[in-house]
C-alpha atoms as a PDB file:
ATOM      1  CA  UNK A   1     -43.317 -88.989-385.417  1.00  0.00           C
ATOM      2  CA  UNK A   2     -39.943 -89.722-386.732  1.00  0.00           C
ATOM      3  CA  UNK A   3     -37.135 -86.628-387.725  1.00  0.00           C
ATOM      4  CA  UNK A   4     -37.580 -87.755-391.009  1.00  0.00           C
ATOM      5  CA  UNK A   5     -40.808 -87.531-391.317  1.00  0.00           C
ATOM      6  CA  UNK A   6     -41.306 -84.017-389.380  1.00  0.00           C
ATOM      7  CA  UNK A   7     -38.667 -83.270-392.274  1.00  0.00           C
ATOM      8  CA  UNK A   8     -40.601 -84.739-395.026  1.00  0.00           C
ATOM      9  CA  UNK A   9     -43.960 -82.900-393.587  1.00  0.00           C
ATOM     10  CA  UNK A  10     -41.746 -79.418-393.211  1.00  0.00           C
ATOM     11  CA  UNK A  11     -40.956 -79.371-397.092  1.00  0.00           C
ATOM     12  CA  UNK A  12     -44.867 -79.702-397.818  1.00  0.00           C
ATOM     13  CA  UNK A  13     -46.566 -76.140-397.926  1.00  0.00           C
ATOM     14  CA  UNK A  14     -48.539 -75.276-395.039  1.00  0.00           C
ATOM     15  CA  UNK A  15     -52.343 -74.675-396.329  1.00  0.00           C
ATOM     16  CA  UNK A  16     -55.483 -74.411-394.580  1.00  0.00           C
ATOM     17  CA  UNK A  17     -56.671 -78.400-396.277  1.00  0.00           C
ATOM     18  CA  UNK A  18     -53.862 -79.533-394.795  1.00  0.00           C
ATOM     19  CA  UNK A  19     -54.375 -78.125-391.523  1.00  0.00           C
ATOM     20  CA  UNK A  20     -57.770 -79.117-391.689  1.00  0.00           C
ATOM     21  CA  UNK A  21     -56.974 -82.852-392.803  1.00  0.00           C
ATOM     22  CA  UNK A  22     -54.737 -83.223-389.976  1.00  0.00           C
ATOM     23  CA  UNK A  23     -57.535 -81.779-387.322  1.00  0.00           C
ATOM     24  CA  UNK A  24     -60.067 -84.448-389.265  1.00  0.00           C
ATOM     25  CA  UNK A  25     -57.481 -87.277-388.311  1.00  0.00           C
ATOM     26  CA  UNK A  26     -56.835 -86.376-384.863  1.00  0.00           C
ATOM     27  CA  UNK A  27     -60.716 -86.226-384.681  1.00  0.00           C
ATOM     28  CA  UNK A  28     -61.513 -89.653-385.826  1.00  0.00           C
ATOM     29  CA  UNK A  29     -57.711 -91.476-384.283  1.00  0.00           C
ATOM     30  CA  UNK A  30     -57.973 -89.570-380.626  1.00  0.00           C
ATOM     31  CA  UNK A  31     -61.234 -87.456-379.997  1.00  0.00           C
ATOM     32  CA  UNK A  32     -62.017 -83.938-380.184  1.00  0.00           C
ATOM     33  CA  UNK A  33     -59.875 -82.957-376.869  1.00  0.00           C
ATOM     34  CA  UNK A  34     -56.795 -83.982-379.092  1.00  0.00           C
ATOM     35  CA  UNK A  35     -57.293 -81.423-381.704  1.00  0.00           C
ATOM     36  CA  UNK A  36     -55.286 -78.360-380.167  1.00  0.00           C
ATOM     37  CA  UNK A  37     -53.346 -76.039-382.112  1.00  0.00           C
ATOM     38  CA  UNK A  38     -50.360 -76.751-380.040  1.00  0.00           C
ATOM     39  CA  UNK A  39     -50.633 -80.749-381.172  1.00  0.00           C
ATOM     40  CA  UNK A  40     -51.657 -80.010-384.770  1.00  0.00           C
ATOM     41  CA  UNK A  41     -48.211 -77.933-385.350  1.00  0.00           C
ATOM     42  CA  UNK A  42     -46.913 -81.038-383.778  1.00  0.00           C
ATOM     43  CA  UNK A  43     -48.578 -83.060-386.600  1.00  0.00           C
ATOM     44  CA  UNK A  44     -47.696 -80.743-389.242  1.00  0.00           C
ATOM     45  CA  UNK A  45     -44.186 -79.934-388.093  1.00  0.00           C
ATOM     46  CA  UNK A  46     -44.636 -76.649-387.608  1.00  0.00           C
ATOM     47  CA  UNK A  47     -45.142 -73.600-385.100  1.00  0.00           C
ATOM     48  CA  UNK A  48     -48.579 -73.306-383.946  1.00  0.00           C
ATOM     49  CA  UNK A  49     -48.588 -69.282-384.316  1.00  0.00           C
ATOM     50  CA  UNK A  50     -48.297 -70.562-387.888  1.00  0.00           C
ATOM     51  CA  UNK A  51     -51.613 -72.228-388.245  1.00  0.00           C
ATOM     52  CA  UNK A  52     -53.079 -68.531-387.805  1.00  0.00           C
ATOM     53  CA  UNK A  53     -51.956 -67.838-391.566  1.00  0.00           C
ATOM     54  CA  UNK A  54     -53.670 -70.280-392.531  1.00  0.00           C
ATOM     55  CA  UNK A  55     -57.323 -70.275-390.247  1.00  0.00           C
ATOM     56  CA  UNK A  56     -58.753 -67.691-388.233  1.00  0.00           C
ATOM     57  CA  UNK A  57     -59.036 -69.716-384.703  1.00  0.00           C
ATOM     58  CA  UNK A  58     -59.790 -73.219-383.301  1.00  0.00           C
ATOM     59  CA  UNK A  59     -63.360 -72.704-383.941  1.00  0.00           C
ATOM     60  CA  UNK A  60     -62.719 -72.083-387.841  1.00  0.00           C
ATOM     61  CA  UNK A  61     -60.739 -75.795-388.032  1.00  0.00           C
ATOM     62  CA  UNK A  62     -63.458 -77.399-386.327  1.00  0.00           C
ATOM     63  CA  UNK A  63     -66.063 -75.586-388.774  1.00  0.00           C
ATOM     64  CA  UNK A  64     -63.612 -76.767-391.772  1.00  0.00           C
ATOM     65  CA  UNK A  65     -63.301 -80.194-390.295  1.00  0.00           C
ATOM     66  CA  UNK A  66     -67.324 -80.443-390.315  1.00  0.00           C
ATOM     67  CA  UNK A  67     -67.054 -79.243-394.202  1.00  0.00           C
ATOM     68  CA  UNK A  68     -64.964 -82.209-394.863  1.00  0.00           C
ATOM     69  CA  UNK A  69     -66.839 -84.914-393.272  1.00  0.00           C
ATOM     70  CA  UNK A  70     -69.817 -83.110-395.049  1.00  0.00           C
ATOM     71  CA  UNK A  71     -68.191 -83.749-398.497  1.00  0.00           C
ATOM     72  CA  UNK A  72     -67.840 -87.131-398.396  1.00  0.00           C
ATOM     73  CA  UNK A  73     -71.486 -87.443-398.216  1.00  0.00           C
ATOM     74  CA  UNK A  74     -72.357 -89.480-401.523  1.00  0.00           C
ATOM     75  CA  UNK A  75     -75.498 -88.938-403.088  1.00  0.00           C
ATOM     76  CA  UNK A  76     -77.852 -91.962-403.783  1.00  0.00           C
ATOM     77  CA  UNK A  77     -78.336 -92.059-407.407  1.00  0.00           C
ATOM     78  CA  UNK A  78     -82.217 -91.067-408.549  1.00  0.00           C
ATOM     79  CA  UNK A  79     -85.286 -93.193-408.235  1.00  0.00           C
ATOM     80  CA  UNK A  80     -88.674 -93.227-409.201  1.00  0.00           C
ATOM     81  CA  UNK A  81     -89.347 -94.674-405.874  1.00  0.00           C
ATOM     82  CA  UNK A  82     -88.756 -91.665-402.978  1.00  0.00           C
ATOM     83  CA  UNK A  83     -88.301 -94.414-400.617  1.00  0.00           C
ATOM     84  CA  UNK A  84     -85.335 -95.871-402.552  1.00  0.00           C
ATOM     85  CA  UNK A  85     -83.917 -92.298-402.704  1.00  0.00           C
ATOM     86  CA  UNK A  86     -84.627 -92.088-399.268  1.00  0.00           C
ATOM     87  CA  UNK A  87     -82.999 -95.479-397.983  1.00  0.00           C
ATOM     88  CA  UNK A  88     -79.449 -94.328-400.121  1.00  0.00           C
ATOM     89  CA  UNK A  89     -79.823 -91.065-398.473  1.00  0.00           C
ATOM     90  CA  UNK A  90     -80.326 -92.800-394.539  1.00  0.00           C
ATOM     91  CA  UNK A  91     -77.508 -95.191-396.009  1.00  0.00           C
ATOM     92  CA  UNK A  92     -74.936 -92.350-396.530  1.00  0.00           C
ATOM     93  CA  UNK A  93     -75.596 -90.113-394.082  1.00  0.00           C
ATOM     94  CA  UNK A  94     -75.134 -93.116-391.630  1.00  0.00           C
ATOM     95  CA  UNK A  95     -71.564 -94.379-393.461  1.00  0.00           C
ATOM     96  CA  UNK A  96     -69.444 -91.172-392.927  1.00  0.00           C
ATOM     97  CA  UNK A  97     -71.088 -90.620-389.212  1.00  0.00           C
ATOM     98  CA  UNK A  98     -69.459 -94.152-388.945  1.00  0.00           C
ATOM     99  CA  UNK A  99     -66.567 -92.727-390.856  1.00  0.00           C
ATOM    100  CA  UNK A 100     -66.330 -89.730-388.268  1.00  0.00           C
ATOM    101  CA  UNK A 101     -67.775 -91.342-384.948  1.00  0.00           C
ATOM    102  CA  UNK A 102     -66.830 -87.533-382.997  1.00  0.00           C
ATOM    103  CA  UNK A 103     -68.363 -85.298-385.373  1.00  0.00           C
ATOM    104  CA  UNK A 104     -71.710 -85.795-384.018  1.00  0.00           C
ATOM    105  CA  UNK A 105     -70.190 -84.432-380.416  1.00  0.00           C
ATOM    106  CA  UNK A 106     -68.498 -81.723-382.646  1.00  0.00           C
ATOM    107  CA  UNK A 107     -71.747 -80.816-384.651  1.00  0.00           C
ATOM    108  CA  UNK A 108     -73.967 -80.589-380.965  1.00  0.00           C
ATOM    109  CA  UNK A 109     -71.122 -78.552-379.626  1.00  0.00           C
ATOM    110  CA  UNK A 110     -70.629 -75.773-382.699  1.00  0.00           C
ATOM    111  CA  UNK A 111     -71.799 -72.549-381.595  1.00  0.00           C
ATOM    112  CA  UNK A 112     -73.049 -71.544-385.079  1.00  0.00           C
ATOM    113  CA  UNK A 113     -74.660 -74.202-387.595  1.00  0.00           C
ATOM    114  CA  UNK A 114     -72.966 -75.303-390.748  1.00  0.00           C
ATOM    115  CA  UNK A 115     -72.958 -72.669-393.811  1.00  0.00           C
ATOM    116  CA  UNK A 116     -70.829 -73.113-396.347  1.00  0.00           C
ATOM    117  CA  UNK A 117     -72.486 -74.191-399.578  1.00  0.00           C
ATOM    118  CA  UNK A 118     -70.711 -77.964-399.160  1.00  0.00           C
ATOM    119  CA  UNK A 119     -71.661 -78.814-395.714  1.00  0.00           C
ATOM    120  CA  UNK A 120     -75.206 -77.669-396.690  1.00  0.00           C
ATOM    121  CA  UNK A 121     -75.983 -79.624-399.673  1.00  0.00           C
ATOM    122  CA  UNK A 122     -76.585 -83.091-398.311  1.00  0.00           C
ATOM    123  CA  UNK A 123     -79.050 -81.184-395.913  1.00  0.00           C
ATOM    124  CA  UNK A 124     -80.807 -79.627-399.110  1.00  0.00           C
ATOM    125  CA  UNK A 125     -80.848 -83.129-400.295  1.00  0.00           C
ATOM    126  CA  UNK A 126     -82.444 -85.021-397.732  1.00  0.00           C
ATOM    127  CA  UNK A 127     -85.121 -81.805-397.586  1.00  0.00           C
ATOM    128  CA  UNK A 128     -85.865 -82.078-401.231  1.00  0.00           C
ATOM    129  CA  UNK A 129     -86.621 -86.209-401.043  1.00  0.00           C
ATOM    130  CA  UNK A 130     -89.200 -85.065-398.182  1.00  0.00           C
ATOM    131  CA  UNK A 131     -90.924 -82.230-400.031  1.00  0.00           C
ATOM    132  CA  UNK A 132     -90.762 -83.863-402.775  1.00  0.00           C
ATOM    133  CA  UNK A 133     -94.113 -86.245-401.015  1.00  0.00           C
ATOM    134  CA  UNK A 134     -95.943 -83.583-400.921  1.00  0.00           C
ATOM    135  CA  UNK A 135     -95.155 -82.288-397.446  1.00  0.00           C
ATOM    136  CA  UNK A 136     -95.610 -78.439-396.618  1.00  0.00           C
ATOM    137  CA  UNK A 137     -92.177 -76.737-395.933  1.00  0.00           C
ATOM    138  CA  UNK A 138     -93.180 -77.483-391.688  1.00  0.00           C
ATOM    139  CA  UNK A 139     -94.101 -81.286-391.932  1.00  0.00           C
ATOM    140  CA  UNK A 140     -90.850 -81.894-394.125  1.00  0.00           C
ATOM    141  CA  UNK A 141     -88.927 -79.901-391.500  1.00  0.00           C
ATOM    142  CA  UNK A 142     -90.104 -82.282-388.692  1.00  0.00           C
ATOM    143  CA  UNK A 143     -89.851 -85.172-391.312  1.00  0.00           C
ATOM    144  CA  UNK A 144     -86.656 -84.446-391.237  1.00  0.00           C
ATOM    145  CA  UNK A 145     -85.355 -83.811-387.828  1.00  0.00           C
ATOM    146  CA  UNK A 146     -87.548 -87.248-387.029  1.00  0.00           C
ATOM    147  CA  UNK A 147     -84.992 -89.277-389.604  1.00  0.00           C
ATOM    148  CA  UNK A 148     -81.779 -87.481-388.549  1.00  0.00           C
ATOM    149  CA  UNK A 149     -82.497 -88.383-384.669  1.00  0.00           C
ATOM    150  CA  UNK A 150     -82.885 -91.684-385.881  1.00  0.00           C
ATOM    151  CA  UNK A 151     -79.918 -92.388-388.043  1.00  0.00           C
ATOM    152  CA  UNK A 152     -77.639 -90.518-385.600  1.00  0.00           C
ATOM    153  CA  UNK A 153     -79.438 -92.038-382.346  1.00  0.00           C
ATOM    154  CA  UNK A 154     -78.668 -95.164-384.159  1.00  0.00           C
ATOM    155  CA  UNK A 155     -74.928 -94.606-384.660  1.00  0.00           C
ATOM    156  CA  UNK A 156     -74.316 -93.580-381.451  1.00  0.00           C
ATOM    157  CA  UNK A 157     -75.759 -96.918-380.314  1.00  0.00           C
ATOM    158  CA  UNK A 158     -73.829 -98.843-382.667  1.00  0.00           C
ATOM    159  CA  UNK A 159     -70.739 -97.009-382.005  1.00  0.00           C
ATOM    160  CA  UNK A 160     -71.147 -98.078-378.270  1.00  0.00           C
ATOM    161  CA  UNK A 161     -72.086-101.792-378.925  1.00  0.00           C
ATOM    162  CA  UNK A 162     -75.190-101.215-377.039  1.00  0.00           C
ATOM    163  CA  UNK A 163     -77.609-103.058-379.523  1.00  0.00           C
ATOM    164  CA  UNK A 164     -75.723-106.511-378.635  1.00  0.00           C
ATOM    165  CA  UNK A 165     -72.990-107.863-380.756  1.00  0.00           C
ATOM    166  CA  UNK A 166     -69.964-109.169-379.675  1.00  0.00           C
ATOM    167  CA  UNK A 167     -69.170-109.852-375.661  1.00  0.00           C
ATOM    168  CA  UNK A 168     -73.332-109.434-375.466  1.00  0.00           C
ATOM    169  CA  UNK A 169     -73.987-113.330-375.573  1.00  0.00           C
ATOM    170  CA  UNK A 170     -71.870-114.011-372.115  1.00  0.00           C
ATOM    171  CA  UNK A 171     -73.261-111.212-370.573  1.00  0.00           C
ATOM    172  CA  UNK A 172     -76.586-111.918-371.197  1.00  0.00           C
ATOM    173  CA  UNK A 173     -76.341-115.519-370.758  1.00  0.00           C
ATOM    174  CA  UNK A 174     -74.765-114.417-367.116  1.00  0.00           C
ATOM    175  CA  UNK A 175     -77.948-112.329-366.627  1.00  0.00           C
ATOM    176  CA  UNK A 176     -80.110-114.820-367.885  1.00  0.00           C
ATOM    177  CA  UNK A 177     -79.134-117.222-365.032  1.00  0.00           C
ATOM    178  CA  UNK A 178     -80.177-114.368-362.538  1.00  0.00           C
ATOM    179  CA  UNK A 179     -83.148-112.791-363.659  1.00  0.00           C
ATOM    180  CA  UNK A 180     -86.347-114.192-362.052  1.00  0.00           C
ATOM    181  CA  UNK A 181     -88.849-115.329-364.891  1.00  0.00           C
ATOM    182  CA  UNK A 182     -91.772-114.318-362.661  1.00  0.00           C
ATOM    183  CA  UNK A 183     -90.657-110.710-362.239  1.00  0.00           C
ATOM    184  CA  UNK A 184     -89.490-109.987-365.353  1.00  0.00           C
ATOM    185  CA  UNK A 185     -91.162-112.031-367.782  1.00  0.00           C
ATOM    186  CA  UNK A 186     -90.567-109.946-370.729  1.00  0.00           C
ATOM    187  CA  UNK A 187     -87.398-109.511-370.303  1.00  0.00           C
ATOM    188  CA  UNK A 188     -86.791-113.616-369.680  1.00  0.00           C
ATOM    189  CA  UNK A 189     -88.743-114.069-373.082  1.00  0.00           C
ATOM    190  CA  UNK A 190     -86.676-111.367-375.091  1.00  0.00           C
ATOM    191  CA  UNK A 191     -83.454-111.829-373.737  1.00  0.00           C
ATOM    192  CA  UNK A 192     -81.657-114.539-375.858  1.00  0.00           C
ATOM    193  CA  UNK A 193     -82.450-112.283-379.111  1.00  0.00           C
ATOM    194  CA  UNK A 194     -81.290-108.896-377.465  1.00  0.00           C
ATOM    195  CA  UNK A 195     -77.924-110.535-377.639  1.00  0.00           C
ATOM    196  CA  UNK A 196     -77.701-111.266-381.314  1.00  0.00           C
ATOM    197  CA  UNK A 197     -77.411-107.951-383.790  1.00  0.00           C
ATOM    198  CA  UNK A 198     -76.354-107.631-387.026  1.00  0.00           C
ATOM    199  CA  UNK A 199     -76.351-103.732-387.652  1.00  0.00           C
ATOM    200  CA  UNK A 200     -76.615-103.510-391.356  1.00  0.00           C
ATOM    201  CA  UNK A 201     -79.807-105.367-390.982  1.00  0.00           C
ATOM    202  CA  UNK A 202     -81.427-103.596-387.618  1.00  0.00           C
ATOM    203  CA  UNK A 203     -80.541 -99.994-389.299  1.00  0.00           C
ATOM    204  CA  UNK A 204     -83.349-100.923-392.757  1.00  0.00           C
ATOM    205  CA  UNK A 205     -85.461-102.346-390.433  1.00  0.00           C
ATOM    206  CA  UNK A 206     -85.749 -98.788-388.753  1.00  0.00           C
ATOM    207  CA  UNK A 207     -85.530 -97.136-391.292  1.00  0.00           C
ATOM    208  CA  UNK A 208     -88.683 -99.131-392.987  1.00  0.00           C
ATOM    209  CA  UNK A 209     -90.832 -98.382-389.851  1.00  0.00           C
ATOM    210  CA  UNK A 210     -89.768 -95.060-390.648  1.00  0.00           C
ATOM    211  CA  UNK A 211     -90.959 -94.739-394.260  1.00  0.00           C
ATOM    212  CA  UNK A 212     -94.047 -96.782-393.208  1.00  0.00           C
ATOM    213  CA  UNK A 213     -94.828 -94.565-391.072  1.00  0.00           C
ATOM    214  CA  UNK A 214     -94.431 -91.168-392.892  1.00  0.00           C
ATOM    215  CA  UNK A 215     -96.393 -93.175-396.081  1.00  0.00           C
ATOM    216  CA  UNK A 216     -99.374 -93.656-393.598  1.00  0.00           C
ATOM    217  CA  UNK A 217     -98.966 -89.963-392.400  1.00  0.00           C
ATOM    218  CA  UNK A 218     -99.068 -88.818-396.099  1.00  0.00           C
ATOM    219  CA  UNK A 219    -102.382 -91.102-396.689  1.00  0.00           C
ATOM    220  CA  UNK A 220    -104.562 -89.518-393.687  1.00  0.00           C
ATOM    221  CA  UNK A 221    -104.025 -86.457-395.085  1.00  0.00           C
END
């Protein structure tokens, strides 16, 4: 950061959004180690024994910075079909954990859950699609916990390239030349398509097997 701008960001009042803005970028730019209250006085241009008039600890940023991602969670616009509802709710809910590839580290390492009123809401939401099925309050609980591994599972597998996707063809093409067919047929048989992924269109595809699933749940009972 240049004098000018630690001058420029010096003139701006210190608040508590911009504290937690700047926590939010080191997040997503560096990883959770970076955000320090030593380094985010850096960023702001300040002293960090300033921060403290602002939030009450390290722990309070983080629980901010989970409120922000949180926020930009855009709600899918109604349907008559749940499972519409349900895809645009999958849809966001996967775009800012794609947005914020650390806050799923940062959510599994909070010591108490999210409760403010705007990092609850897209919870509520994704509850109320459920329920509204038919599902008693305990099915739409593990309805819901189901979907969430998914979508995240799925995110952090995307994140990491691990579906395939690009540098996957050469390796695989490598490993192709080495497996033995008769040992591992399967994997000789499937190999040349685990290579090729195109995210966007391996995400509905769970996510249908998904709503399949809980529709054929809903019609045994």
């Amino acid at each position: 950061m240049t004098r000018e701008q630690t001058k420029t960001i010096r003139r701006e009042p210190l608040t508590r959004g911009r504290i937690i803005e700047a926590a939010m970028r080191l997040m997503d730019t560096e990883g959770l180690e970076a955000v320090t209250m030593r380094r985010m006085g850096r960023e702001l241009g300040v002293e960090a024994m300033s921060l403290y008039n602002h939030v009450a600890d390290k722990e309070d940023i983080l629980s901010g910075v989970v409120e922000a991602v949180m926020a930009e969670y855009e709600f899918p616009p109604a349907s008559d079909d749940w499972r519409e509802t349900a895809r645009g709710a999958a849809r966001s809910w996967r775009t800012i954990l794609k947005g914020h590839p650390n806050v799923i580290t940062l959510m599994s390492e909070q010591r108490q859950p999210a409760h403010t009123l705007e990092a609850l809401r897209p919870m509520d939401h994704a509850l109320g699609i459920l329920a509204s099925r038919g599902l008693g309050p305990e099915e739409t609980v593990r309805a819901f916990r189901a979907f969430g591994g998914f979508i995240q599972g799925f995110v952090l597998a995307e994140i990491a390239n691990m579906f395939g996707g690009e540098g996957h063809g050469t390796m695989h093409e490598e490993l192709a030349a080495e497996i033995p067919p008769e040992l591992l047929p399967n994997l000789a048989t499937h190999l040349p398509y685990l290579s090729d992924c195109d995210f966007d269109l391996e995400f509905e595809y769970g996510l249908d097997l998904m709503l399949r699933g809980l529709e054929d749940k809903l019609a045994e009972a």
